[in-house]
Protein backbone atom coordinates (compact mmCIF):
# COMPACT_ATOMS: atom_id res chain seq x y z
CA UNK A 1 25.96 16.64 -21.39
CA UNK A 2 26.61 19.68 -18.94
CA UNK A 3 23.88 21.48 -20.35
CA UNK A 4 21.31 19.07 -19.67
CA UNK A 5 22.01 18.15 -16.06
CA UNK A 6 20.99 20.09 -13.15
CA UNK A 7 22.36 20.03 -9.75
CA UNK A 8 20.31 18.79 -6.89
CA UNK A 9 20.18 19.81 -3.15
CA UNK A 10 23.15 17.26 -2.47
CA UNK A 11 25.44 18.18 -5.57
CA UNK A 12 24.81 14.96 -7.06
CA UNK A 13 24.27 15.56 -11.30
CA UNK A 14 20.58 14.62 -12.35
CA UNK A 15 19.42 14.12 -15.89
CA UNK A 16 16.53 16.73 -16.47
CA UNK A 17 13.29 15.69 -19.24
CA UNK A 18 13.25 16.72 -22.39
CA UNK A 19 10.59 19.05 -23.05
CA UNK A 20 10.92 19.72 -27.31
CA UNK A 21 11.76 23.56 -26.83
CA UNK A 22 15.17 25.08 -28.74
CA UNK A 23 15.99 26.98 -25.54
CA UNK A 24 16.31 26.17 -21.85
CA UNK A 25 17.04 24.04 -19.52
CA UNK A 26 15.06 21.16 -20.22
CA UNK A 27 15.84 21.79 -24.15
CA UNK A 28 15.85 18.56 -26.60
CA UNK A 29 13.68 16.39 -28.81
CA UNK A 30 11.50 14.14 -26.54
CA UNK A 31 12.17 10.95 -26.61
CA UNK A 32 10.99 7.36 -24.86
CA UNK A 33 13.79 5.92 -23.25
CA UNK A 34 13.85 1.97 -23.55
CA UNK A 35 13.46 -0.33 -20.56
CA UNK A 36 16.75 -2.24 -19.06
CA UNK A 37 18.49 -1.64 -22.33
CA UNK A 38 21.95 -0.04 -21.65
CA UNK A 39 23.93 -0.04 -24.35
CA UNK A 40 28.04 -0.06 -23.67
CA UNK A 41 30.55 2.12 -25.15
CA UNK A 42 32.00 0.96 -27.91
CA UNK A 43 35.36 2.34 -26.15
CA UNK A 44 34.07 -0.71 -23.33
CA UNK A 45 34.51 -3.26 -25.48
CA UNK A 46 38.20 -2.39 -26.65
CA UNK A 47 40.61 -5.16 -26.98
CA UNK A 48 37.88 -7.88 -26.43
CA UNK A 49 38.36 -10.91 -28.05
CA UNK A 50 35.27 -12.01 -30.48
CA UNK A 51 34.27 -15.14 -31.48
CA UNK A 52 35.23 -14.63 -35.39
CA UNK A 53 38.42 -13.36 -33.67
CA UNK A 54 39.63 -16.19 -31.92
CA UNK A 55 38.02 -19.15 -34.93
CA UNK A 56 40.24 -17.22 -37.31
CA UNK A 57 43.24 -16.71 -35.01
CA UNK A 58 43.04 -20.82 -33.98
CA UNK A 59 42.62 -22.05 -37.93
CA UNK A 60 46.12 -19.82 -38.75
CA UNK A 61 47.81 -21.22 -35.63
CA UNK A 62 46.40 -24.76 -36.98
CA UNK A 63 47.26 -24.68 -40.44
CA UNK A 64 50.55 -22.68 -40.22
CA UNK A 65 51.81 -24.20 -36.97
CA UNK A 66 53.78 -22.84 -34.28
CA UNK A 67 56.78 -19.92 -34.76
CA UNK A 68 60.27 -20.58 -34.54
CA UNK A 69 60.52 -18.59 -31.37
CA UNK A 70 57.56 -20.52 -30.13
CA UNK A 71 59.16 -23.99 -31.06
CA UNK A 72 61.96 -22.41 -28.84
CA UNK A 73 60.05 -21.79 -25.76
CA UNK A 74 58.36 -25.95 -26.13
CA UNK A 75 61.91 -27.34 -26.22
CA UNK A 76 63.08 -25.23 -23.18
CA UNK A 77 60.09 -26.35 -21.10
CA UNK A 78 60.77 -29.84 -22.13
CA UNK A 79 63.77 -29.75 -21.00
CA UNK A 80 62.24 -28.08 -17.39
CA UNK A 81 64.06 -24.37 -18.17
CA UNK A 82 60.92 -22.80 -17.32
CA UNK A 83 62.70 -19.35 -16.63
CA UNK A 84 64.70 -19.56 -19.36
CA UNK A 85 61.38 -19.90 -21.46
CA UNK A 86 59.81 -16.89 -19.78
CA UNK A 87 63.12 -14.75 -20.50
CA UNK A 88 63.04 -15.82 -24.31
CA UNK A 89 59.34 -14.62 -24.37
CA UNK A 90 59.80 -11.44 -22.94
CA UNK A 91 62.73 -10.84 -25.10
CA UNK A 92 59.88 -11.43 -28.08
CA UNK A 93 56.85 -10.14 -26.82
CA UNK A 94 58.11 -6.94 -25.50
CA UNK A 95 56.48 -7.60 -21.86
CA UNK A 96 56.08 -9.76 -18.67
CA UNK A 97 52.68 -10.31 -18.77
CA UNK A 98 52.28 -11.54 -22.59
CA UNK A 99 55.88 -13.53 -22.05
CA UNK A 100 53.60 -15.27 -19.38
CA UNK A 101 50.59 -15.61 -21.36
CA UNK A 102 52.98 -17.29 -24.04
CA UNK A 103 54.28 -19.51 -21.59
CA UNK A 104 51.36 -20.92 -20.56
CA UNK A 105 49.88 -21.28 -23.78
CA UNK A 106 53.17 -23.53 -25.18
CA UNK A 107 52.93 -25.34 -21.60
CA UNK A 108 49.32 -26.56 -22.41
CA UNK A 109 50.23 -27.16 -25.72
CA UNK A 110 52.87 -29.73 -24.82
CA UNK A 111 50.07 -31.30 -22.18
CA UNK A 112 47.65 -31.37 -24.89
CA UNK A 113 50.05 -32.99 -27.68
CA UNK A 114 51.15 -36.00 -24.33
CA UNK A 115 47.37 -36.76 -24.25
C-alpha cells in the first residue's frame, strides 16, 4: 500500500519493516515473511482452464456428442470448404479467434475418428 512504501534516492518504491506501532511510517503487525512462496492473484488465474474443468467439459462432449452447428462445420471440412467452416463458426461463436479454435478442434476430431 502507499502508506507503507517509501521512496528511495532513485524514485524506485521500497517496502519498509513492520515495526508493531499504530502510527508511522513503518506502522503494522510484524510478521515473518515465508521463503520463495509467492502466491498469485487470484485475478492471475482468470479464465484458466482446471483439470475438473476440462474432465467435466470432455465427459458432456462424450456422452452428449457434438452440436448441430458443430456437425455443420465436420461436413464442410469434409467436403474441403475450410473457409466456409470458419465463416459458419464465427457466425456462432461471436469471434475470429474462437471460430478458429472451433475449427481446429472439429478438424482433429475428423483425424482422430479416420484413425
Amino acid at each position: 500500500s502507499a502508506s507503507r512504501r517509501a521512496l528511495n534516492r532513485t524514485n524506485q518504491a521500497v517496502v519498509m519493516a513492520a515495526s508493531g506501532m499504530m502510527e508511522g511510517m513503518e506502522k503494522g503487525h510484524v510478521v515473518t515473511k515465508l521463503e520463495g512462496v509467492h502466491k498469485k492473484a487470484p485475478s492471475r488465474r482468470r479464465g484458466h482452464l482446471g483439470k475438473r474443468t476440462k474432465f467435466v467439459r470432455e465427459l458432456v462432449q462424450e456422452v452428449m456428442g457434438l452440436a448441430p452447428y458443430q456437425k455443420r462445420i465436420q461436413e464442410l471440412l469434409k467436403v474441403g470448404r475450410d473457409k466456409r467452416a470458419l465463416k459458419l463458426a464465427k457466425k456462432k461463436l461471436g469471434t475470429h479467434g474462437r471460430a478458429k479454435r472451433c475449427r481446429e478442434n472439429m478438424a482433429a476430431l475428423l483425424r482422430k475418428a479416420r484413425k
